[in-house]
Protein backbone atom coordinates (compact mmCIF):
# COMPACT_ATOMS: atom_id res chain seq x y z
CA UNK A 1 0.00 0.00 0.00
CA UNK A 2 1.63 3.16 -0.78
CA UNK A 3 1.81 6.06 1.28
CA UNK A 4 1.79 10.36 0.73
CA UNK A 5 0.36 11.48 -2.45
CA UNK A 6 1.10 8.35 -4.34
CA UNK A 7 -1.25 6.08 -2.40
CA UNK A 8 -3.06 4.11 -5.11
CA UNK A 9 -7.24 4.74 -5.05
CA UNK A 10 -9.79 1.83 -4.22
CA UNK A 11 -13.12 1.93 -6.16
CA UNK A 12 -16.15 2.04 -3.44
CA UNK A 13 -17.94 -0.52 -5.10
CA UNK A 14 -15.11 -3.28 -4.91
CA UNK A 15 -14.57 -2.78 -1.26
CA UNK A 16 -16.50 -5.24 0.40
CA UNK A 17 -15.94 -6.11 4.61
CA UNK A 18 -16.44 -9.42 5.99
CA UNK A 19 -18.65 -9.78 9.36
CA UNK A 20 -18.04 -13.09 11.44
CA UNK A 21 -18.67 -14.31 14.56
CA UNK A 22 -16.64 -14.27 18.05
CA UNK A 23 -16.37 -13.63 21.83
CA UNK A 24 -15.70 -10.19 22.25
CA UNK A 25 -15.02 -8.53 25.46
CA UNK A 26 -17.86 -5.84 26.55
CA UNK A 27 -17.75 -3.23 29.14
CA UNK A 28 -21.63 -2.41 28.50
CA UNK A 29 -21.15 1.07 26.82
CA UNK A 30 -22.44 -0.18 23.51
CA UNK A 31 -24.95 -3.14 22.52
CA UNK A 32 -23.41 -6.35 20.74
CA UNK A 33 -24.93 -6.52 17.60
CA UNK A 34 -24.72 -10.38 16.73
CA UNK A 35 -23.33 -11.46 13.54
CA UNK A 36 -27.32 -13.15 12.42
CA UNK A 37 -28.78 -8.95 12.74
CA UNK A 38 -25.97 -7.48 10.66
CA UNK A 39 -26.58 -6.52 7.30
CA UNK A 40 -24.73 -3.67 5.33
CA UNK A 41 -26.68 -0.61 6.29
CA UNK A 42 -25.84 -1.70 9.67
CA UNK A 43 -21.96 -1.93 8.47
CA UNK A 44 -20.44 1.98 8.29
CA UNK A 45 -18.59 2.27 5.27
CA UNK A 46 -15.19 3.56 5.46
CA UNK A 47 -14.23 7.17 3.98
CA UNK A 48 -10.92 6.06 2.77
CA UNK A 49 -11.45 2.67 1.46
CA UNK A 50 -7.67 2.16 0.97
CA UNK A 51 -6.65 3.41 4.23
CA UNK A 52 -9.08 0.75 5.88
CA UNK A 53 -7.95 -2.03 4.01
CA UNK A 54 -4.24 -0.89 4.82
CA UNK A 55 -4.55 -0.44 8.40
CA UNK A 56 -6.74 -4.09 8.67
CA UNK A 57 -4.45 -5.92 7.37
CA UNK A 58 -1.11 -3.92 9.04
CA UNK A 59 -3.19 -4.47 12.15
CA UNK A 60 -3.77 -8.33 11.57
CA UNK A 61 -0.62 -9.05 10.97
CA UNK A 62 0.82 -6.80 13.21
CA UNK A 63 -1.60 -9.21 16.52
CA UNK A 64 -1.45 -12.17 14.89
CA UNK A 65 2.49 -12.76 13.86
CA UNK A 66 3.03 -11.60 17.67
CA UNK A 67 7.04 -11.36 17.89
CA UNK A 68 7.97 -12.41 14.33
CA UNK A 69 9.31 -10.39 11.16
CA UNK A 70 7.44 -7.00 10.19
CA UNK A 71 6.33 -6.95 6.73
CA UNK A 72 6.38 -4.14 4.26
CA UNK A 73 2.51 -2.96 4.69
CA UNK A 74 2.17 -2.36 8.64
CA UNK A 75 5.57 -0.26 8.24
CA UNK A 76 4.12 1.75 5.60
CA UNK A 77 1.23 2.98 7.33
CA UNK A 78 3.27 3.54 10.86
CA UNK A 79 5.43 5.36 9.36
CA UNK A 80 3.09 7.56 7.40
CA UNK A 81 1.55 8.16 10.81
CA UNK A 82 5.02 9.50 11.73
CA UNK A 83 5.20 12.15 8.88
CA UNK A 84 2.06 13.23 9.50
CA UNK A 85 2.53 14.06 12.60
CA UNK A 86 5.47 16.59 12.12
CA UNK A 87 4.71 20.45 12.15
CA UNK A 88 3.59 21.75 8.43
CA UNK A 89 7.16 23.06 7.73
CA UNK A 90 9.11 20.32 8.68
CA UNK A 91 6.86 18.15 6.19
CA UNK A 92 7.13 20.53 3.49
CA UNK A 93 10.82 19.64 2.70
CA UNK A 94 10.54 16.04 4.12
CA UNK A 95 9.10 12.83 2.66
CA UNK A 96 9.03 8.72 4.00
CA UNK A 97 8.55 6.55 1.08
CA UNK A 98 7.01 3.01 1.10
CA UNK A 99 9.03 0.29 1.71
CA UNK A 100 8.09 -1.18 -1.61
CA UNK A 101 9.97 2.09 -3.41
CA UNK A 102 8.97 5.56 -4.71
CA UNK A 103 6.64 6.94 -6.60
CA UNK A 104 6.87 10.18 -9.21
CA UNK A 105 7.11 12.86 -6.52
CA UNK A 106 10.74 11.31 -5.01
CA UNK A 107 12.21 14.57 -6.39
CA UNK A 108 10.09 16.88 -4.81
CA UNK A 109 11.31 17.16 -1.26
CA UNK A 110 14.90 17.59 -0.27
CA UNK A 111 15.34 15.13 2.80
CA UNK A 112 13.78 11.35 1.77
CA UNK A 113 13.45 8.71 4.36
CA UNK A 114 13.60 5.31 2.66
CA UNK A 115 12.61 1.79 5.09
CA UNK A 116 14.26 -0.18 2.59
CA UNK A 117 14.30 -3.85 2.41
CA UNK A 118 17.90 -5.23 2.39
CA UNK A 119 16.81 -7.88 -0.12
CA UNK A 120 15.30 -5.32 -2.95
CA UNK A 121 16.81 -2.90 -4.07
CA UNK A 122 7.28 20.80 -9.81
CA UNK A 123 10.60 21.33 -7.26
CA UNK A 124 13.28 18.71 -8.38
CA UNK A 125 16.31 17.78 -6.07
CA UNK A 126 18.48 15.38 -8.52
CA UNK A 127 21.72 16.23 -6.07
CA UNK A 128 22.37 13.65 -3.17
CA UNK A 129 24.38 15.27 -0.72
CA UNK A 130 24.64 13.24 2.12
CA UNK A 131 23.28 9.45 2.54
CA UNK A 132 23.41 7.06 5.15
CA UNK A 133 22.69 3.50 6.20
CA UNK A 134 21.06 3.14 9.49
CA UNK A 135 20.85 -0.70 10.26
CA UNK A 136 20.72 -2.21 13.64
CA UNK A 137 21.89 -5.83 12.28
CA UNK A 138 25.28 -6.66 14.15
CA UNK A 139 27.95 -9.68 12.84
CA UNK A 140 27.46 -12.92 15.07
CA UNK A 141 30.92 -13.25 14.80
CA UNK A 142 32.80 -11.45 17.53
CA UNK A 143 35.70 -8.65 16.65
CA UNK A 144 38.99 -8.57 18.18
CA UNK A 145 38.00 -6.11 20.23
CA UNK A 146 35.41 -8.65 21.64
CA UNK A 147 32.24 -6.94 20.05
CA UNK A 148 29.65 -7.63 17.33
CA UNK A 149 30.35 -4.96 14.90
CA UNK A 150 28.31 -3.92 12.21
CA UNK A 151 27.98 -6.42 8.84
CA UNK A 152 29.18 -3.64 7.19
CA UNK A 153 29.64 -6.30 3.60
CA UNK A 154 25.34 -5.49 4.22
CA UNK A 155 25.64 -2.28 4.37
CA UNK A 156 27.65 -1.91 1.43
CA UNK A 157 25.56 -4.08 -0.78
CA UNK A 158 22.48 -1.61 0.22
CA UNK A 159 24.87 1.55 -0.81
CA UNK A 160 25.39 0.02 -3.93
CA UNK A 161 22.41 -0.94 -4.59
CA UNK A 162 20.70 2.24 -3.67
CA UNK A 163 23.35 4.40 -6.20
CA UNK A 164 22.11 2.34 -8.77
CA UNK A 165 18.78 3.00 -8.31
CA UNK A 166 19.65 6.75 -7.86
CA UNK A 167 21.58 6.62 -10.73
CA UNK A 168 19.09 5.02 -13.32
CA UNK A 169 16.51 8.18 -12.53
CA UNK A 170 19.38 10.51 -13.23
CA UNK A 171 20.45 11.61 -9.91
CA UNK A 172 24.16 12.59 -9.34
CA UNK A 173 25.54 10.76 -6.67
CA UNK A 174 29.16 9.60 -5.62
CA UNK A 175 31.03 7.96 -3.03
CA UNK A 176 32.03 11.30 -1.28
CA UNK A 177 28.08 11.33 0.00
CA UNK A 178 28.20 7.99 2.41
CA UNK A 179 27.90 8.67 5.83
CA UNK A 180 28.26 6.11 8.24
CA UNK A 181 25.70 6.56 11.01
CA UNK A 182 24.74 4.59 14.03
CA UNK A 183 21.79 3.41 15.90
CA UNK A 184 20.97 0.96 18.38
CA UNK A 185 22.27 -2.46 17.97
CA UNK A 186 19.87 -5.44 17.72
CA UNK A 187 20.60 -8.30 19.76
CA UNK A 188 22.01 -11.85 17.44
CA UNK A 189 18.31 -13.67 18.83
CA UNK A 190 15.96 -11.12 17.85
CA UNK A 191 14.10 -12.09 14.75
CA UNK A 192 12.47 -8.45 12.72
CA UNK A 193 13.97 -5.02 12.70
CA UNK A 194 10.50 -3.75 12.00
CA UNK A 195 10.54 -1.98 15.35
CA UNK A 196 13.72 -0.72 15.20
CA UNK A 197 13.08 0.54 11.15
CA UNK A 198 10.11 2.07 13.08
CA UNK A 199 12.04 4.02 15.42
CA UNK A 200 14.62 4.82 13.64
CA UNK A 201 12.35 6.74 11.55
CA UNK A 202 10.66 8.29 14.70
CA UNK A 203 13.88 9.61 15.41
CA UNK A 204 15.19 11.11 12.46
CA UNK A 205 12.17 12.78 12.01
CA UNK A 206 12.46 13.91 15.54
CA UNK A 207 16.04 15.28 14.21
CA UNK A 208 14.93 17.26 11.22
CA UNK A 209 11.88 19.00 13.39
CA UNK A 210 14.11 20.04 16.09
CA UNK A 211 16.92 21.03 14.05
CA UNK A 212 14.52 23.40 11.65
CA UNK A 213 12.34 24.64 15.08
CA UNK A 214 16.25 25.95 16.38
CA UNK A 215 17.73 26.94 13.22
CA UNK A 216 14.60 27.81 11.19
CA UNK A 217 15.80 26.38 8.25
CA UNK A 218 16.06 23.01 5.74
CA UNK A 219 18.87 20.95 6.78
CA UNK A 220 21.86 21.03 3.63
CA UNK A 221 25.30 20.08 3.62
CA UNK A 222 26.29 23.35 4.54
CA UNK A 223 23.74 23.62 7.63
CA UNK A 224 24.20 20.53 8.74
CA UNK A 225 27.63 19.31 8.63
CA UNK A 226 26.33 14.98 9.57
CA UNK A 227 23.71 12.80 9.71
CA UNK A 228 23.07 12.54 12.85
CA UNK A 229 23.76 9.34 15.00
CA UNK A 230 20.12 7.60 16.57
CA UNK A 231 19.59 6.75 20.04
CA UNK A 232 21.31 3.60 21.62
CA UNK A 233 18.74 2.15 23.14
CA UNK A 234 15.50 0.85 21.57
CA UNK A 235 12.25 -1.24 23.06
CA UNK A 236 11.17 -3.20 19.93
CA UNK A 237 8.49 -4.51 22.30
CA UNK A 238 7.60 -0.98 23.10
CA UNK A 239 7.36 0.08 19.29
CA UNK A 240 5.33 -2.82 17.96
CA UNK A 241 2.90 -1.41 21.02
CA UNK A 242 2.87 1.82 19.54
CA UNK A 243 2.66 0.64 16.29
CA UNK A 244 -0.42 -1.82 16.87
CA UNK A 245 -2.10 1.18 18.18
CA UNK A 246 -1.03 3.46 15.22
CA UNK A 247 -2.99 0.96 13.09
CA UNK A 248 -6.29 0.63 15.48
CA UNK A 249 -6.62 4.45 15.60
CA UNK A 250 -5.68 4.99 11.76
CA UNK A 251 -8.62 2.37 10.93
CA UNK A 252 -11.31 3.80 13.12
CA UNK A 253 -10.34 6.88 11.93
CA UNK A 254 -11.15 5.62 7.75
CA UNK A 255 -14.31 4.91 9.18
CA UNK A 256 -15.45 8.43 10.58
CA UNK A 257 -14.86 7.30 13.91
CA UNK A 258 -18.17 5.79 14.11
CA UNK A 259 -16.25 1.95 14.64
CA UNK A 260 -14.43 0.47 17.46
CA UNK A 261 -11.82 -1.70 17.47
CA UNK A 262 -12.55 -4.68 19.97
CA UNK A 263 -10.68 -7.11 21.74
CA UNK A 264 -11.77 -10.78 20.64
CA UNK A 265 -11.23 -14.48 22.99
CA UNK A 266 -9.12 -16.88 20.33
CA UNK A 267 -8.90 -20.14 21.14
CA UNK A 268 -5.19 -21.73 21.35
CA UNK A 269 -3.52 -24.19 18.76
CA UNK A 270 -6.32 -22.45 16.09
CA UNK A 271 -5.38 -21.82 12.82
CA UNK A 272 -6.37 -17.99 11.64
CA UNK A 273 -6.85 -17.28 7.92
CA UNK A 274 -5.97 -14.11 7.89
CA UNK A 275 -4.32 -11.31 5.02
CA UNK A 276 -0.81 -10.47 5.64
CA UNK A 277 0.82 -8.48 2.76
CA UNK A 278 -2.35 -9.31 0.40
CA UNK A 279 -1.94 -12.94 0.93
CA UNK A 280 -4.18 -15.48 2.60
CA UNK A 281 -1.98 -16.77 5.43
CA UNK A 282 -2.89 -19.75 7.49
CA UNK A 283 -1.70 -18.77 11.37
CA UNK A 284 -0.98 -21.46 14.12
CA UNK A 285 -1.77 -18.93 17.28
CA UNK A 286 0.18 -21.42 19.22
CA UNK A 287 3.49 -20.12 17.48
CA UNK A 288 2.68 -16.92 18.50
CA UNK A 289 4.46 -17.44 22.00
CA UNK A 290 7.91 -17.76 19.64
CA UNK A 291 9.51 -17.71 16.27
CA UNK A 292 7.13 -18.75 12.92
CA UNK A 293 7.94 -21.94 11.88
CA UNK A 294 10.66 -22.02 9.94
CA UNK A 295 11.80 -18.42 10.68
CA UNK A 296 15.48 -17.92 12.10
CA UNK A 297 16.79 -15.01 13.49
CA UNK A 298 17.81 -11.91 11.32
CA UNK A 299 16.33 -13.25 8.41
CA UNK A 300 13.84 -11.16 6.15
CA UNK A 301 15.13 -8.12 7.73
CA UNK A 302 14.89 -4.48 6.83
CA UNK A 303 17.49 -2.20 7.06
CA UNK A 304 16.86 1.93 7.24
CA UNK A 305 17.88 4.28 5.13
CA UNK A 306 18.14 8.02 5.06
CA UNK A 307 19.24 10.75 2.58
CA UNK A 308 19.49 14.19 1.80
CA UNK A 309 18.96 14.95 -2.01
């Protein structure tokens, strides 16, 4: 699902929400209408179709997958969230793209903030001044110095990878732009860096507001001399909190504020159907106490990137 300007529309008449059965939990400030008394002039229909459909399924996925990797759509829409939460000036020269890459305006807005995924590669900006790689990922295999440094062979394959992509939509970029920034490190047994893309985002953003509310002016090479480093410390338990509830608020919100979002009894070792990343998914809720099946550690991550054009 794309995000800003670029998001793609959904035709009202193809949109179509599905009403089951279930224990929900009640506090008495609204009457349970059972599933047999529903029909679809009972069912608000969303404002923003797309939105709805985004936030469901980034919300799904988001309860359901518990502990395990982040996919592209949930970070999407928390991160959109982000952006629009930033003063009108600070997102007049700023921009987060979808994970799943840019659309036409790219060149419209001189500091871009890319989630990228480390397995894909009017106003125009076609100049990269600074870029960095901000990726939490740290080498199992321990330095002389006795620490898990960066896999910096990772972050070099992003680099490239991202100068290519620069390149092919004419922008003029060399090596003399890297800048090799920091964050907080994520531990060898945690399995998505979802959160951490998440925060790292929150932060930067955090960077570029407070920099322009004390200077009172767009962050260049000549203002601002580096990118600057991220905090040490991050709660991915903390963000995927904040996130989940980023996606509640965003979907009641496509519907005019006139749903709830409910908390629903599911009964252990039950398979869910549910849509994660547009695809029907079969769930074991058991596996929600650990890893997927199958999953290991570090793999399907996403590593951050940010960049000045």
């Amino acid at each position: 699902m794309a995000s800003g300007s670029g998001q793609r529309p959904m035709e009202r008449e193809k949109y179509t929400i599905h009403v089951g059965s279930g224990w929900g939990f009640n506090d008495g400030t609204f009457l349970h209408r059972p599933s047999t008394a529903r029909t679809m002039k009972d069912v608000p229909e969303p404002y923003l179709p797309a939105s709805a459909l985004a936030s469901a399924i980034g919300l799904n996925h988001l309860q359901l997958v518990h502990n395990s990797h982040i996919r592209p759509v949930p970070i999407d829409v928390s991160t959109k969230h982000l952006w629009m939460c930033q003063p009108e000036h600070v997102k007049d020269v700023t921009m987060v793209i979808p994970p799943c890459g840019p659309y036409d305006e790219f060149k419209t807005k001189p500091v871009v903030i890319w989630p990228l995924e480390d397995a894909k590669g009017s106003g125009v900006f076609d100049i990269v001044e600074m870029s960095g790689i901000y990726d939490p990922r740290r080498d199992p295999e321990i330095g002389a110095d006795g620490k898990h440094h960066p896999i910096y062979a990772c972050t070099s394959r992003v680099e490239r990878h991202l100068e290519e992509f620069l390149r092919k939509r004419n922008y003029i970029i060399d090596a003399s732009s890297r800048r090799r920034v920091f964050c907080a490190p994520m531990p060898l047994d945690e399995v998505s860096t979802g959160e951490r893309c998440f925060s790292n985002v929150k932060q930067f953003l955090n960077c570029i507001t407070e920099f322009m509310i004390a200077n009172g002016r767009v962050p260049t090479k000549e203002t601002m001399a580096e990118l600057p480093n991220l905090s040490r410390w991050a709660n991915p338990y903390a963000e995927r909190i904040e996130m989940t509830g980023i996606h509640a608020w965003s979907l009641m919100a496509a519907f005019g504020y006139k749903a709830r979002i409910v908390v629903e009894s599911l009964i252990d070792n039950y398979g869910c159907d549910v849509m994660a990343d547009v695809i029907n998914r079969i769930f074991n809720l058991k596996m929600r106490r650990g890893l997927d099946a199958g999953a290991e550690p570090g793999s399907g991550s996403l590593g951050q990137v940010a960049f000045y054009l």
